[in-house]
Protein backbone atom coordinates (compact mmCIF):
# COMPACT_ATOMS: atom_id res chain seq x y z
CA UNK A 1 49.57 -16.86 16.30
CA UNK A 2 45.92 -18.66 15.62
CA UNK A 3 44.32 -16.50 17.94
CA UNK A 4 46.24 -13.06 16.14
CA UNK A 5 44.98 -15.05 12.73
CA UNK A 6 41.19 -15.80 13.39
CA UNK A 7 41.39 -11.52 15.25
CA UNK A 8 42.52 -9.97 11.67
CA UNK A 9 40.40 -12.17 10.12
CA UNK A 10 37.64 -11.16 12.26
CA UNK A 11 38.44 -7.15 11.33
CA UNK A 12 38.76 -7.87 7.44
CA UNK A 13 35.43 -10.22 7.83
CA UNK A 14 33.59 -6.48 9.25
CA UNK A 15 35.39 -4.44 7.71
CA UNK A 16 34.08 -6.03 4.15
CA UNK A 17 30.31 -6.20 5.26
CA UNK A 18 30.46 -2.13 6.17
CA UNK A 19 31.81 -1.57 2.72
CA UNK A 20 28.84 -3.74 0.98
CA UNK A 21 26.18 -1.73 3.31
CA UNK A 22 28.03 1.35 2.22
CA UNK A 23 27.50 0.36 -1.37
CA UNK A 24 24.13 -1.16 -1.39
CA UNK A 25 22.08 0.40 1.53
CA UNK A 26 19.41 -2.11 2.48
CA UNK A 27 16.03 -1.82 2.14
CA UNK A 28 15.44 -2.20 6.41
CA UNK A 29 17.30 1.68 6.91
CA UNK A 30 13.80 3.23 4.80
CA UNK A 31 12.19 6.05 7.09
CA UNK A 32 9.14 5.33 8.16
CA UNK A 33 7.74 8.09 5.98
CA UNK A 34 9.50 5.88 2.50
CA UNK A 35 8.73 3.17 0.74
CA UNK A 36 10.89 1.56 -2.11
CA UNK A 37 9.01 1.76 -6.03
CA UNK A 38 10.22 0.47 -9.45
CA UNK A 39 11.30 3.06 -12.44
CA UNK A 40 13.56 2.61 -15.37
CA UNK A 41 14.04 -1.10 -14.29
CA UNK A 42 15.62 0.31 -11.27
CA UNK A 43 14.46 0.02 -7.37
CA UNK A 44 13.62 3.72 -6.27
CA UNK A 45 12.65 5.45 -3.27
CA UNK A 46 9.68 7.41 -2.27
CA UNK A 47 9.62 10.00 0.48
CA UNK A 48 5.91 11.17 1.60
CA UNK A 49 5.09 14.28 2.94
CA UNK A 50 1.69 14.78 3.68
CA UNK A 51 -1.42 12.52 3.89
CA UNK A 52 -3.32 11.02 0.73
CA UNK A 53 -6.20 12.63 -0.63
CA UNK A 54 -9.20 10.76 -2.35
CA UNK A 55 -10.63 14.10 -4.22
CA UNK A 56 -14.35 14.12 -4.54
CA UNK A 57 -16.23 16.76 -6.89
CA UNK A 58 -19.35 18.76 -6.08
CA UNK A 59 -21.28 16.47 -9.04
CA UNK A 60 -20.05 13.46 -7.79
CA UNK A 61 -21.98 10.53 -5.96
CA UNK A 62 -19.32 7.90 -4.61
CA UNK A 63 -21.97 6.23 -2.21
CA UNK A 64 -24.04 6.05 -4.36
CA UNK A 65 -27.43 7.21 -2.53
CA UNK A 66 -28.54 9.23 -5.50
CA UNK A 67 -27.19 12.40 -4.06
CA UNK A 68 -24.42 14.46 -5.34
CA UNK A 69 -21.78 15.16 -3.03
CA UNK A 70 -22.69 19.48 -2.77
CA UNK A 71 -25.97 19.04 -1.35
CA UNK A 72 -24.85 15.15 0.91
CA UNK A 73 -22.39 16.34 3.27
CA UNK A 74 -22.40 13.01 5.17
CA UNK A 75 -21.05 11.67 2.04
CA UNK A 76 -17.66 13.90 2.53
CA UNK A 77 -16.74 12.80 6.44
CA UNK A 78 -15.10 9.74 5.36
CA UNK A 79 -12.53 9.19 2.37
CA UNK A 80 -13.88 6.87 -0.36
CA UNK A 81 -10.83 6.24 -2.62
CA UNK A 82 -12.53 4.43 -5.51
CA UNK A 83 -11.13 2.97 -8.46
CA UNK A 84 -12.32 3.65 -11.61
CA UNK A 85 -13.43 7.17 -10.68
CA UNK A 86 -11.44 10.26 -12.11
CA UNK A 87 -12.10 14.09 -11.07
CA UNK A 88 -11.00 16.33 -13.45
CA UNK A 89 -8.47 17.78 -11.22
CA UNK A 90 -5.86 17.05 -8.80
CA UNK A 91 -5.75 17.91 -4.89
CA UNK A 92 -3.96 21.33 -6.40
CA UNK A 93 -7.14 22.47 -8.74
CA UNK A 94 -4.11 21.19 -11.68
CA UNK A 95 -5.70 19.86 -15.08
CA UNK A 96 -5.58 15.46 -14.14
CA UNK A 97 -4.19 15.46 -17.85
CA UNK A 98 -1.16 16.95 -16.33
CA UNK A 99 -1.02 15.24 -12.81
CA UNK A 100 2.35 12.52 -12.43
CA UNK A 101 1.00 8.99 -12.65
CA UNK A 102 1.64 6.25 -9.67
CA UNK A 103 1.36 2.64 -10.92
CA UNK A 104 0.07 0.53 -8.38
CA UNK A 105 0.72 -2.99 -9.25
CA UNK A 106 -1.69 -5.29 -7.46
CA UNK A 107 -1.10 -9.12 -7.23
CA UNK A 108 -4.22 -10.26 -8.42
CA UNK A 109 -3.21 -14.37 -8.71
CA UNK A 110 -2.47 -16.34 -6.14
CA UNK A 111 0.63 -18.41 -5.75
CA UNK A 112 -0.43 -21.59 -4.34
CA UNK A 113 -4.51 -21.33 -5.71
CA UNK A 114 -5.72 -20.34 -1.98
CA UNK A 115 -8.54 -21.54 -1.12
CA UNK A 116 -8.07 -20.71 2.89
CA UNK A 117 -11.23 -17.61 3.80
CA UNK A 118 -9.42 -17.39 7.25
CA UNK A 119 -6.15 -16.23 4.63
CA UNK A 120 -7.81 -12.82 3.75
CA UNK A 121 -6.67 -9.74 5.73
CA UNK A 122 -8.31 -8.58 8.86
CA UNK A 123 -10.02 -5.58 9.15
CA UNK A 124 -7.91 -2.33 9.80
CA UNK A 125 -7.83 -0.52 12.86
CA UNK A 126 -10.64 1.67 13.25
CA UNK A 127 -11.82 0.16 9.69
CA UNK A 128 -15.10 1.19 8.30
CA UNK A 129 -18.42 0.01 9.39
CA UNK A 130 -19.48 -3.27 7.12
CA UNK A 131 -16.24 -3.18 5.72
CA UNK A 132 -15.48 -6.24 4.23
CA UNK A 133 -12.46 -8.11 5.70
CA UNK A 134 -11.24 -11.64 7.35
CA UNK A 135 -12.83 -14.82 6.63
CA UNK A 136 -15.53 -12.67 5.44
CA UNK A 137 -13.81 -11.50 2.70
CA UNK A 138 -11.66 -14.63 1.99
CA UNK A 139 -15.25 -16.45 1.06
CA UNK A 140 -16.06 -13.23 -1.06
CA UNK A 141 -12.93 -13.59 -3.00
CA UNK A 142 -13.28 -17.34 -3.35
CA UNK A 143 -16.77 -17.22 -4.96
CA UNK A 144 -15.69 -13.77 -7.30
CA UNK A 145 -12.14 -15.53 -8.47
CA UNK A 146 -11.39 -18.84 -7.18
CA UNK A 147 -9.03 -18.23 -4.92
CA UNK A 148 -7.85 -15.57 -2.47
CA UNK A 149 -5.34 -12.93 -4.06
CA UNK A 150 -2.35 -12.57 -2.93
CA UNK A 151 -3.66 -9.05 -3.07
CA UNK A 152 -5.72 -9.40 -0.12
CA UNK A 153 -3.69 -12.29 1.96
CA UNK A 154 -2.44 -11.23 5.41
CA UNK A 155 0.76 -12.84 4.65
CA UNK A 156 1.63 -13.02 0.95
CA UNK A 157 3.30 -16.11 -0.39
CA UNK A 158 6.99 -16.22 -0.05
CA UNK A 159 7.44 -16.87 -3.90
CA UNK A 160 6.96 -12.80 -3.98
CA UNK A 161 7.15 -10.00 -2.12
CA UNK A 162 5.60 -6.73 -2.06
CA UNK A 163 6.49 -2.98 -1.54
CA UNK A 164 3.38 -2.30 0.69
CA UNK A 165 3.58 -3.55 3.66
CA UNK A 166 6.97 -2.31 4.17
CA UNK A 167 9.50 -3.21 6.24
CA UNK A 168 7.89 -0.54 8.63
CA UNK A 169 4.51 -1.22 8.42
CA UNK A 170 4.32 -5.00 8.35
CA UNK A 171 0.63 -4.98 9.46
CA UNK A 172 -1.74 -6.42 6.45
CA UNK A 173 -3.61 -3.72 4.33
CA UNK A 174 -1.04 -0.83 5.88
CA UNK A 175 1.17 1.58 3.95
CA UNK A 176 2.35 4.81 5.19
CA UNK A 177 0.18 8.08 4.39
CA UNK A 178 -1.91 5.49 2.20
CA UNK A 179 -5.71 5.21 2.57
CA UNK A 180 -6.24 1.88 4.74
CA UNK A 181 -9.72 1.15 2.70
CA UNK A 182 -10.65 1.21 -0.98
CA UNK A 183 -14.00 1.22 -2.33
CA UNK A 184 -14.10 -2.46 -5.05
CA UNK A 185 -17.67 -1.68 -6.11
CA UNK A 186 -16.66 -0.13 -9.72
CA UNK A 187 -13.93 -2.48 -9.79
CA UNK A 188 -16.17 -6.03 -9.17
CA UNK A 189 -18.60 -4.46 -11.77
CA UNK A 190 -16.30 -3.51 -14.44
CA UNK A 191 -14.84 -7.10 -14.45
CA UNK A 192 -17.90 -8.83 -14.45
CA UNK A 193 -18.10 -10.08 -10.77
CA UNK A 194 -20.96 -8.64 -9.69
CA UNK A 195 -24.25 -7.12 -11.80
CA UNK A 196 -24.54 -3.18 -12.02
CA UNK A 197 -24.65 -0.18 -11.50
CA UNK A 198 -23.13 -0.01 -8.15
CA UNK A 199 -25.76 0.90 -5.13
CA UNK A 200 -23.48 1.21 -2.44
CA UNK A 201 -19.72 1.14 -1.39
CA UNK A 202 -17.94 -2.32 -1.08
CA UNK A 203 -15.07 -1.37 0.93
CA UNK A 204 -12.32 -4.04 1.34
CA UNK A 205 -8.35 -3.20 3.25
CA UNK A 206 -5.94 -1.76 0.94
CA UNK A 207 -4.49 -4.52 -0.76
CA UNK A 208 -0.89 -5.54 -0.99
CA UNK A 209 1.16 -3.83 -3.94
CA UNK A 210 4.25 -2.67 -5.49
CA UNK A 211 4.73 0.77 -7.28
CA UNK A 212 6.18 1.92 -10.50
CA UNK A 213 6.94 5.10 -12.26
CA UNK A 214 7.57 6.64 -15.70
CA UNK A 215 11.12 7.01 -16.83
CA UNK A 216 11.42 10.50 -16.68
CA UNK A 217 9.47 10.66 -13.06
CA UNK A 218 12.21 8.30 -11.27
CA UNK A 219 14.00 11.77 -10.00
CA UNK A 220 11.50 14.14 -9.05
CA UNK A 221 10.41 16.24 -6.15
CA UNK A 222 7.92 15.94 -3.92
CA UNK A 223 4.52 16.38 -6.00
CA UNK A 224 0.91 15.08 -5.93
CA UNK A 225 0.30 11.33 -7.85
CA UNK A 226 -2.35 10.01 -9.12
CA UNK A 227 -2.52 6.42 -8.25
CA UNK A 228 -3.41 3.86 -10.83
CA UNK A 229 -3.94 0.46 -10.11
CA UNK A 230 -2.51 -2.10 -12.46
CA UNK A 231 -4.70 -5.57 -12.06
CA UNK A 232 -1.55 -8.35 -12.84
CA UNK A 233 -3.11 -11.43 -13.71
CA UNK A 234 -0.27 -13.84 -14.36
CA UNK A 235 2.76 -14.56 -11.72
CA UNK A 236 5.05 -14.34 -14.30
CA UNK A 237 5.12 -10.52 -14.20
CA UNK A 238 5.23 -9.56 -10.84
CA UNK A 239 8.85 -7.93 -10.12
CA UNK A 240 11.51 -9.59 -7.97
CA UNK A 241 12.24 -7.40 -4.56
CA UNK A 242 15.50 -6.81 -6.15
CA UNK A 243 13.84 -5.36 -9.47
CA UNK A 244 16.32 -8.03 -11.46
CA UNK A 245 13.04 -9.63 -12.95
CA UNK A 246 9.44 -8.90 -13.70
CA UNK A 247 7.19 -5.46 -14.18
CA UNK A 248 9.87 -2.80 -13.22
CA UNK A 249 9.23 0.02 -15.80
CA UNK A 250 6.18 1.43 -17.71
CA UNK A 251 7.11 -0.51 -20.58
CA UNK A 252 7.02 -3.42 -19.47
CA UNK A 253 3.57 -2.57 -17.76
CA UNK A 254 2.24 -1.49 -21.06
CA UNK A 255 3.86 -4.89 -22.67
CA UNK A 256 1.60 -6.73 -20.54
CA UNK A 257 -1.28 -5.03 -20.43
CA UNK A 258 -0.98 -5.04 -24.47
CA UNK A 259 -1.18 -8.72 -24.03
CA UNK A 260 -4.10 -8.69 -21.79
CA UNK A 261 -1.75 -10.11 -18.62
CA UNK A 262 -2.60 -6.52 -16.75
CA UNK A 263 -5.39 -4.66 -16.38
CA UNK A 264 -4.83 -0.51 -15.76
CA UNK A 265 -7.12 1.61 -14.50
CA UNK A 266 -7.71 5.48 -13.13
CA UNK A 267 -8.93 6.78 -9.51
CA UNK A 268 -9.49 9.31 -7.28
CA UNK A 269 -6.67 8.40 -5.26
CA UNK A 270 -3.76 10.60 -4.75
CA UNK A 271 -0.37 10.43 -3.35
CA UNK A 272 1.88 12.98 -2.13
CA UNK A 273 5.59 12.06 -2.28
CA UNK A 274 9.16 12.47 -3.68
CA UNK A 275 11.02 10.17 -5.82
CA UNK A 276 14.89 9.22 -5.72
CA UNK A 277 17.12 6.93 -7.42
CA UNK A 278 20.12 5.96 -5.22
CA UNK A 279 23.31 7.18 -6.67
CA UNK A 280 24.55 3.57 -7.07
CA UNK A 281 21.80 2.73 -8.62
CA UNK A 282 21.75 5.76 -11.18
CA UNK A 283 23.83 3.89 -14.13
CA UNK A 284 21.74 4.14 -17.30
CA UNK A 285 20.85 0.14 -18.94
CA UNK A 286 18.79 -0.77 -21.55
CA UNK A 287 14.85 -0.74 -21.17
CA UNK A 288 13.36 -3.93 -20.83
């Protein structure tokens, strides 16, 4: 009779955890072409299709050698996905004023006030020549801010998480179809870090981040995104992996940038992906 007991026991014990993976699927069974963003304080997915673009302009100089890009062709053999840098179109030719915009939240505190160089992410394979990266860039980041980022730490702190890495692409500075190095030139000058004009390209590994949406974007096919990276300054308003707490809607992005806790900015950055709510995730609540 004990052994018949702890047997239907057993069966009722599995057959409850395949009805709670039915009804919440877990975050481990993305593709490796998905990775999970945050819209209308809900946890969405993105599907990619095709590779990033970092769109460059015949007028423009993004290395900065006094050249513009129609008449420097060595300028165009590598992507240099800069911050701070608009075209005036999208990888279509389509108006920017009309493109879909990507919020790429990037942790830019750091949980435990790192002062470790060796911390700072390694560089990518087959990473740029003089990119900055390692211990390298961990003494950078110490002298610019304080402190490494959690932004650029191989392993963030466990007090967060982010959506890039994924569960598929665990290695530091890695997201699929992303760009694996980002030009911080315009970015160190517009905060003050360093003195300007930029004269040439600081290139550093993608950092870690999380992704959000507008409302009316959480359900919509696959179309080009322009990325723009959100700076968040304070701890306090990075979202939970669940989406139960923190930055999980524009609103709450604008919120915080309104209070100067956030920092948004354009780029020439692109994505190219679908967006999906999960049906049990689709019930309407209250903006934050």
């Amino acid at each position: 009779m004990q052994i018949q007991t702890t047997s239907i026991r057993r069966r009722m014990a599995l057959a409850a955890f395949a009805l709670l993976l039915a009804a919440h699927p877990a975050a481990a069974q993305l593709a490796p072409n998905q990775t999970h963003g945050f819209g209308h304080n809900r946890l969405i997915t993105f599907t990619y299709l095709q590779n990033f673009d970092c769109v460059e302009q015949p007028t423009m100089d993004l290395d900065f050698n006094k050249q513009k890009a129609d008449v420097d062709p060595g300028e165009l053999q590598i992507p240099i996905c800069q911050p701070l840098t608009e075209p005036t179109e999208d990888p279509t030719g389509g108006n920017l004023k009309q493109t879909a915009h990507l919020y790429v939240l990037i942790p830019m505190f750091s949980v435990d006030n790192d002062q470790i160089a060796d911390d700072a992410m390694p560089c990518p394979d087959g990473g740029r020549k003089g990119e900055l990266c390692g211990p390298a860039l961990g003494r950078e980041l110490i002298k610019l801010f304080g402190f490494v980022p959690e932004a650029w730490k191989t392993t963030v702190n466990p007090m967060i998480t982010t959506q890039c890495p994924d569960p598929h692409h665990s290695v530091a500075g890695t997201c699929t179809m992303h760009a694996s190095s980002v030009d911080l030139s315009k970015t160190l000058v517009a905060l003050k870090k360093i003195a300007g004009p930029p004269t040439a390209n600081i290139f550093v590994p993608t950092p870690n981040h999380s992704h959000v949406v507008d409302n009316d974007r959480v359900n919509t096919g696959a179309i080009w995104w322009e990325v723009r990276p959100v700076l968040i300054l304070d701890q306090s308003d990075w979202p939970s992996a669940d989406g139960k707490s923190g930055i999980t809607s524009s609103a709450e992005m604008d919120a915080a940038e309104k209070a100067g806790r956030a920092i948004e900015v354009g780029s020439n950055f692109f994505l190219f992906f679908s967006s999906h709510m999960d049906a049990h995730m689709s019930t309407s609540e209250p903006e934050r």
